[in-house]
N, C-alpha and C. Protein backbone atom coordinates (compact mmCIF):
# COMPACT_ATOMS: atom_id res chain seq x y z
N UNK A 1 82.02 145.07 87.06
CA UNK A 1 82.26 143.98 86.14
C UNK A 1 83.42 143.09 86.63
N UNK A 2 84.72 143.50 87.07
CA UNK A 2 86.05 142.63 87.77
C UNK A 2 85.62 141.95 88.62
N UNK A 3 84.04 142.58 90.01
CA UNK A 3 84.01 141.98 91.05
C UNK A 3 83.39 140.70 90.46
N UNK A 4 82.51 141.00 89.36
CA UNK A 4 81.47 139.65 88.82
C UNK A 4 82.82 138.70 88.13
N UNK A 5 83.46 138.60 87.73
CA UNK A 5 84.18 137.88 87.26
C UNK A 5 85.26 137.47 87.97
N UNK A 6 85.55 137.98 88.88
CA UNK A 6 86.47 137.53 90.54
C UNK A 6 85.66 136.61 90.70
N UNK A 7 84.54 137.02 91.15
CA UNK A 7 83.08 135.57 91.85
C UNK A 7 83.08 134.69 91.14
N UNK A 8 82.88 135.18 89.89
CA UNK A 8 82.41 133.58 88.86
C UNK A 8 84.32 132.70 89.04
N UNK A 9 85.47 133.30 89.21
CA UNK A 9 86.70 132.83 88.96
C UNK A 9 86.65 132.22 90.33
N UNK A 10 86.53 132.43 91.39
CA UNK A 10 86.44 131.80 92.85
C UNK A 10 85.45 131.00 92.71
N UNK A 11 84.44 130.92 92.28
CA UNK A 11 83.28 129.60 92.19
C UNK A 11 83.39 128.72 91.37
N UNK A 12 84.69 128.81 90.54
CA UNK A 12 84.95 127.91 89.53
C UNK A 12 86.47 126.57 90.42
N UNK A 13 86.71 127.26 91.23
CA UNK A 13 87.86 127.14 91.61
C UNK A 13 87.64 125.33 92.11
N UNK A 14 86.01 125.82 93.17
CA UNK A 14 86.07 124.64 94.01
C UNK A 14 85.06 123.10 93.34
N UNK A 15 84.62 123.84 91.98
CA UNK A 15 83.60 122.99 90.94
C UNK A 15 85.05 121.88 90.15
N UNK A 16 85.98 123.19 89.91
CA UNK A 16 87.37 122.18 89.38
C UNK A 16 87.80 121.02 90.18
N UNK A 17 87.85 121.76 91.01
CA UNK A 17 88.64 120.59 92.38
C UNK A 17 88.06 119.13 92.45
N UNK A 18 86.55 119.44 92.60
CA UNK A 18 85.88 118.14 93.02
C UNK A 18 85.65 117.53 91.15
N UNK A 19 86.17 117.75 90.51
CA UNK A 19 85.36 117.54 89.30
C UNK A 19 87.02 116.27 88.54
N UNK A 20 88.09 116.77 89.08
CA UNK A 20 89.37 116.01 89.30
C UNK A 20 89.48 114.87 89.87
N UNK A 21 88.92 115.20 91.78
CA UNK A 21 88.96 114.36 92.16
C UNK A 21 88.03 113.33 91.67
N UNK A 22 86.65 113.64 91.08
CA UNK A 22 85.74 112.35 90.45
C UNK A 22 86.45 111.78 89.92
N UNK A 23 86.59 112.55 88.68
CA UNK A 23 87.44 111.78 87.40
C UNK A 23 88.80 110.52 87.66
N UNK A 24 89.30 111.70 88.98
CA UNK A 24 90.24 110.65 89.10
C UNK A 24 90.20 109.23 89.62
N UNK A 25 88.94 109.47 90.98
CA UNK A 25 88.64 108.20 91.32
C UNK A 25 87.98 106.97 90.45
N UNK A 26 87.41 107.46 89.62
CA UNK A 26 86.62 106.43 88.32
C UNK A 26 87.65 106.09 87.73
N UNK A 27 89.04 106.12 87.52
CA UNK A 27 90.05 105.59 86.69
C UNK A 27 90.66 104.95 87.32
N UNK A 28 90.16 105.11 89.15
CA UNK A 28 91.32 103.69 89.63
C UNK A 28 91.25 102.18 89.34
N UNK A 29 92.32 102.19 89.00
CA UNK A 29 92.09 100.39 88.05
C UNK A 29 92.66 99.49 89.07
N UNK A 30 91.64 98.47 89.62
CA UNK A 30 92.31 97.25 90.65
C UNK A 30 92.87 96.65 89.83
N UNK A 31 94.22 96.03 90.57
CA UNK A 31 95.40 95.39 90.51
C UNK A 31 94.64 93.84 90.28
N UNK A 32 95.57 93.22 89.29
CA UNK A 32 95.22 91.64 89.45
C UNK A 32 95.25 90.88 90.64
N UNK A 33 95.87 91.43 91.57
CA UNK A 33 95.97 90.60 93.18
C UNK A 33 94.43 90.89 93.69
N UNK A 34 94.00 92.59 93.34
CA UNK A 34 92.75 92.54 94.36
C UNK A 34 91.58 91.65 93.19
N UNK A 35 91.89 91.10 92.10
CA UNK A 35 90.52 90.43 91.20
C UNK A 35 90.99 88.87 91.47
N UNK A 36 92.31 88.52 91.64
CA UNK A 36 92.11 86.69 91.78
C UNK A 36 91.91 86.42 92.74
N UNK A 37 91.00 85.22 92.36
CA UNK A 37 89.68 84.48 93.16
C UNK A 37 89.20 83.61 92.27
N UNK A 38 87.89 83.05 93.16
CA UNK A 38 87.06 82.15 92.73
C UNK A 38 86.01 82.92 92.18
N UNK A 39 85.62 82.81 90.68
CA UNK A 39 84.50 83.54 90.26
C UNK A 39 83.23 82.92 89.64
N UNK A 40 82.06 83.00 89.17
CA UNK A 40 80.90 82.57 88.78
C UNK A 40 80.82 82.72 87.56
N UNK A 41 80.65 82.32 86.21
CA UNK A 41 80.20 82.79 85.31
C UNK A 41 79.16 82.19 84.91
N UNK A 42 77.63 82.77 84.55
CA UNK A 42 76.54 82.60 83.97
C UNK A 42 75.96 83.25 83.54
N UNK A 43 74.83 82.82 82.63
CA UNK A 43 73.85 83.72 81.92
C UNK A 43 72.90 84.22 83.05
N UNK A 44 72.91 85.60 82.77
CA UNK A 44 71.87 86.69 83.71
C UNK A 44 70.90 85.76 84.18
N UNK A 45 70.25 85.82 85.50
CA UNK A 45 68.65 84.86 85.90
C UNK A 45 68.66 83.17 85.99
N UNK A 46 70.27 82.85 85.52
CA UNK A 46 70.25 81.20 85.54
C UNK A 46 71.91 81.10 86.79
N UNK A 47 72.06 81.54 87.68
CA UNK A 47 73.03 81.27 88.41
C UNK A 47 73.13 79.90 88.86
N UNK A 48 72.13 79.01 88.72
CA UNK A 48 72.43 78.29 88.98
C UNK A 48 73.21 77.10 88.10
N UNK A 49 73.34 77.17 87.15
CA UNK A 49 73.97 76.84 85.97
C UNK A 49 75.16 77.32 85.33
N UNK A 50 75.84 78.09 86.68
CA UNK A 50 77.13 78.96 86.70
C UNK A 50 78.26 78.15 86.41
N UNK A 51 79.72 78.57 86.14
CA UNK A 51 80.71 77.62 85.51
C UNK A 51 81.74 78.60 86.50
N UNK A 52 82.88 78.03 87.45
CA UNK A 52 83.39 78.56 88.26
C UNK A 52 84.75 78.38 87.75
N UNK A 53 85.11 79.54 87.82
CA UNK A 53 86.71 80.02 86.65
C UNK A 53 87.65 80.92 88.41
N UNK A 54 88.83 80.47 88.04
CA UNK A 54 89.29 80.86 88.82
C UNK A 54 90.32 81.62 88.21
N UNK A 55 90.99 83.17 89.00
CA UNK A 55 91.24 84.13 88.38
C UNK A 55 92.95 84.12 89.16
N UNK A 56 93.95 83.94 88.45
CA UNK A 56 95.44 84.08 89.21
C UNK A 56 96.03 85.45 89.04
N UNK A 57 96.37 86.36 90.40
CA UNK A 57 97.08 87.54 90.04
C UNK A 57 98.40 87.08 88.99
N UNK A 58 98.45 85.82 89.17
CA UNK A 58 100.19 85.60 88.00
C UNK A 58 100.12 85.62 86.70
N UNK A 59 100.49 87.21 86.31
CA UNK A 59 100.50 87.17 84.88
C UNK A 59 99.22 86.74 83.72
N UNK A 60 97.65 86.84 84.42
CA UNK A 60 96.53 86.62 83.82
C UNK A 60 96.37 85.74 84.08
N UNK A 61 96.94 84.52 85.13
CA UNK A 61 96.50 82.97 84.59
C UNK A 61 94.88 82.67 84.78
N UNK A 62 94.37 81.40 84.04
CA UNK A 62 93.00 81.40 84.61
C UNK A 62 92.93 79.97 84.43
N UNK A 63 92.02 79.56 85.34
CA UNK A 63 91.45 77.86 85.09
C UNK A 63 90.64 77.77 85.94
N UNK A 64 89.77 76.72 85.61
CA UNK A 64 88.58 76.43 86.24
C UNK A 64 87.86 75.31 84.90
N UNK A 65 86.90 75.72 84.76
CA UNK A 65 85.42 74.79 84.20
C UNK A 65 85.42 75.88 82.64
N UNK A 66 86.92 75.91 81.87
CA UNK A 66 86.93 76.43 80.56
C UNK A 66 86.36 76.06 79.75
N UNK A 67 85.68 74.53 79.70
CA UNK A 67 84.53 74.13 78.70
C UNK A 67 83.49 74.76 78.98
N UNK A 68 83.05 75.10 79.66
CA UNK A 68 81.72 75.20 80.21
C UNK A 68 81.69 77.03 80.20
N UNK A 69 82.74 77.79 80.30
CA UNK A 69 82.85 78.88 79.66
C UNK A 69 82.72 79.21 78.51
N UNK A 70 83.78 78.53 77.53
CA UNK A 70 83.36 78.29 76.22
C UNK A 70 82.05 78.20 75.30
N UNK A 71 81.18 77.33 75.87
CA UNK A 71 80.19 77.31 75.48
C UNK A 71 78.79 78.51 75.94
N UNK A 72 79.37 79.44 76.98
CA UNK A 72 78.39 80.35 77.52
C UNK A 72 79.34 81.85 76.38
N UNK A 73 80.66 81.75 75.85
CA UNK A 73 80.75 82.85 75.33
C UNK A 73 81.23 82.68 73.78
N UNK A 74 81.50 80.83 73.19
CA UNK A 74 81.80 81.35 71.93
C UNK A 74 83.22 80.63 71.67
N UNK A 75 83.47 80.91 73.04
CA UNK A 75 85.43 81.07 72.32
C UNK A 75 85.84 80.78 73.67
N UNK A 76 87.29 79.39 74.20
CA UNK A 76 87.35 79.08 74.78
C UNK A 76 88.45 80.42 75.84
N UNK A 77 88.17 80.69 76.54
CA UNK A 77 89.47 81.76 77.71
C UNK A 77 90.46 81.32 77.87
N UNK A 78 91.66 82.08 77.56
CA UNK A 78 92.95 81.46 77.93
C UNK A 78 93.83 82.11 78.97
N UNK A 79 93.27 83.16 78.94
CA UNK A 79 93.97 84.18 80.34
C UNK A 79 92.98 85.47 80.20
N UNK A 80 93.33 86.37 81.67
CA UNK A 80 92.45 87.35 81.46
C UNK A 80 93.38 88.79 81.74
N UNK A 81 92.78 89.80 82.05
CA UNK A 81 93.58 90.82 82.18
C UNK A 81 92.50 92.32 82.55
N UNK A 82 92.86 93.29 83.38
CA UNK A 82 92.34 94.46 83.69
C UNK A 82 92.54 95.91 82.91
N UNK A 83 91.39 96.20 82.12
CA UNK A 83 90.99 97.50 81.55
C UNK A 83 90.78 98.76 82.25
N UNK A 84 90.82 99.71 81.87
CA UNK A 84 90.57 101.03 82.68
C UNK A 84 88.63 100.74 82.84
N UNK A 85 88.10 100.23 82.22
CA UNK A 85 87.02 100.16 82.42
C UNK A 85 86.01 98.58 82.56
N UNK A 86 86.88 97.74 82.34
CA UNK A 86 86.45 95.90 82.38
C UNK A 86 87.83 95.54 82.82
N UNK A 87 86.67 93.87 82.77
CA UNK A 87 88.09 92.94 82.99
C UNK A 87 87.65 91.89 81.90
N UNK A 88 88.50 91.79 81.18
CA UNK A 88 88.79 90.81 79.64
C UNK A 88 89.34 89.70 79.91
N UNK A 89 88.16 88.24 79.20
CA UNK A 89 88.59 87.15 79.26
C UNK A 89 89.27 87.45 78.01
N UNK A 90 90.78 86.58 77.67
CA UNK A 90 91.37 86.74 76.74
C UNK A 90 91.20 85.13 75.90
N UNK A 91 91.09 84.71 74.68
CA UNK A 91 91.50 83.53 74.09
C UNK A 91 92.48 82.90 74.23
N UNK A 92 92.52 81.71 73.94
CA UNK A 92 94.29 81.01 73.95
C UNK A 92 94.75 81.40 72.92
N UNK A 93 94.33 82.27 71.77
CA UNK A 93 95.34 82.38 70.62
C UNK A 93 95.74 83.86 71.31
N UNK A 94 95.36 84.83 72.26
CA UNK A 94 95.98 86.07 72.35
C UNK A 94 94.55 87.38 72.24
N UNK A 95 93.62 86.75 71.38
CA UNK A 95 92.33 88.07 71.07
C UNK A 95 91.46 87.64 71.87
N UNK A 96 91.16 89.33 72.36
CA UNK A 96 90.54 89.41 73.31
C UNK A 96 89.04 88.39 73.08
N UNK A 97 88.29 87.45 74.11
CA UNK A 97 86.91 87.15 73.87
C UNK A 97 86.01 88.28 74.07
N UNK A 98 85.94 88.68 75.51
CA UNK A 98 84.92 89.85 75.57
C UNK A 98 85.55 90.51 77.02
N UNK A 99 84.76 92.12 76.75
CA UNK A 99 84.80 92.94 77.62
C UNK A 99 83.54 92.88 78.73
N UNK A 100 83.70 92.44 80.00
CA UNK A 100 83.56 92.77 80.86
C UNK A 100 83.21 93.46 81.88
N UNK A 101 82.05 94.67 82.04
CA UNK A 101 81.71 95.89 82.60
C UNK A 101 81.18 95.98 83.93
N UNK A 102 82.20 96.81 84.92
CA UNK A 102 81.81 96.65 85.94
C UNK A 102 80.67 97.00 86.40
N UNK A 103 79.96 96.25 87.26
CA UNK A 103 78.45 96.44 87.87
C UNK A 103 78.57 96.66 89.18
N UNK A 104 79.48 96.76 89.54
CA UNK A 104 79.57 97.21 91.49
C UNK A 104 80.55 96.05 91.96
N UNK A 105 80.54 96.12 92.81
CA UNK A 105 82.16 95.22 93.65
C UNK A 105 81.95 94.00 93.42
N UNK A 106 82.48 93.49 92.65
CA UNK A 106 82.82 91.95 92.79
C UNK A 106 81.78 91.61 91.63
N UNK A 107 81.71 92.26 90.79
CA UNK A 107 80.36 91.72 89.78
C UNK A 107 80.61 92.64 88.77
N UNK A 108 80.67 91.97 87.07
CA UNK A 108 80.86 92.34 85.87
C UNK A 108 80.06 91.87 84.55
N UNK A 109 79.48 92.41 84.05
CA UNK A 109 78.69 91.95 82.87
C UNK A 109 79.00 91.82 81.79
N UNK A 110 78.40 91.25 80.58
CA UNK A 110 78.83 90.88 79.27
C UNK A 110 77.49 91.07 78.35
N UNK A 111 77.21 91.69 77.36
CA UNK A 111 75.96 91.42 76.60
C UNK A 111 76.79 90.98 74.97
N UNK A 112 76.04 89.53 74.71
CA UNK A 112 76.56 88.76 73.44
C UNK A 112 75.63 89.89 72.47
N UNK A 113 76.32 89.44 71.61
CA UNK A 113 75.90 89.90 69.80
C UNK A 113 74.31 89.65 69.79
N UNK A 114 74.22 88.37 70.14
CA UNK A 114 72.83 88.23 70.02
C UNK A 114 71.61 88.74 71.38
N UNK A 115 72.61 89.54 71.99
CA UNK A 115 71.95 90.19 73.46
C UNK A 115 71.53 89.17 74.43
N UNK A 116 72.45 88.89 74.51
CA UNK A 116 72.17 87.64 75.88
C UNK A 116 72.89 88.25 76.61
N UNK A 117 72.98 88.43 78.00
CA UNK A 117 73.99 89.12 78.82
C UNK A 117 73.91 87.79 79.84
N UNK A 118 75.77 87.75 79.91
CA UNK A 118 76.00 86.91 81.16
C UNK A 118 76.74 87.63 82.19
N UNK A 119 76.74 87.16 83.39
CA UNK A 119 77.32 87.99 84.27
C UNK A 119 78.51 86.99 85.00
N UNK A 120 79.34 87.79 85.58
CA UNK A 120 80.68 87.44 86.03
C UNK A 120 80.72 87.50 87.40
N UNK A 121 81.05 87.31 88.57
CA UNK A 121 80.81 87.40 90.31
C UNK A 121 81.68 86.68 90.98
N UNK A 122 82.24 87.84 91.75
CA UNK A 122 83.09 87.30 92.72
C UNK A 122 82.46 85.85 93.58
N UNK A 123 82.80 84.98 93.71
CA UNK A 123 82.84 83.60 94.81
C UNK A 123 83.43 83.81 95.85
N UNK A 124 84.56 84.44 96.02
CA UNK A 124 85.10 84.78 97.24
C UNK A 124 85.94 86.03 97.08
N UNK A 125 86.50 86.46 98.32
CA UNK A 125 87.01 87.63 98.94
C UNK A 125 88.87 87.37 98.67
């Protein structure tokens, strides 16, 4: 019975290990330096009708084509900022507009209330 429970305690050892390191890597949160850029915002399937917002590591700043944002989410962006899990356009009064979900490098999604999903995309490096 000790040897079976030695085994199961040694096979647990190396399931922990890698199960840390996942966790830990899914929580690394990029820095505002590695997200400002030139970015895309449009509704899913219409890129070409994209509104190009540009993203400043300084302190959230943002500007670009904010009308034209506005009207794809509701509520005009006044700065943005990085989540353990999105990146949030913020309002000019301070509340958050929407969360942001990452879809793979350089690309983030949004689904509205009324299920429209627009997507977010790096422009440059």
């Amino acid at each position: 019975m000790r040897a079976i429970k030695r085994m199961i305690a040694l096979g647990a050892i190396p399931l922990m290990s890698m199960t840390e390191v996942g966790m830990a890597s899914s929580l690394l949160l990029p820095n505002a330096a590695q997200l400002a850029g030139r970015w895309a915002l449009y509704p899913q399937q219409q890129q070409a009708s994209a509104c190009t917002l540009r993203l400043s590591a300084s302190e959230g700043a943002l500007d670009g084509d904010l009308a034209c944002a506005e009207r794809l989410l509701g509520v005009r962006p006044g700065s943005w900022l990085v989540t353990p899990d999105t990146l949030a356009l913020v309002g000019g009064d301070g509340s958050t507009v929407v969360h942001f979900s990452r879809q793979g490098a350089g690309r983030y999604t949004w689904t509205s209330a009324a299920g429209s999903a627009v997507v977010l995309e790096r422009v440059d490096n």
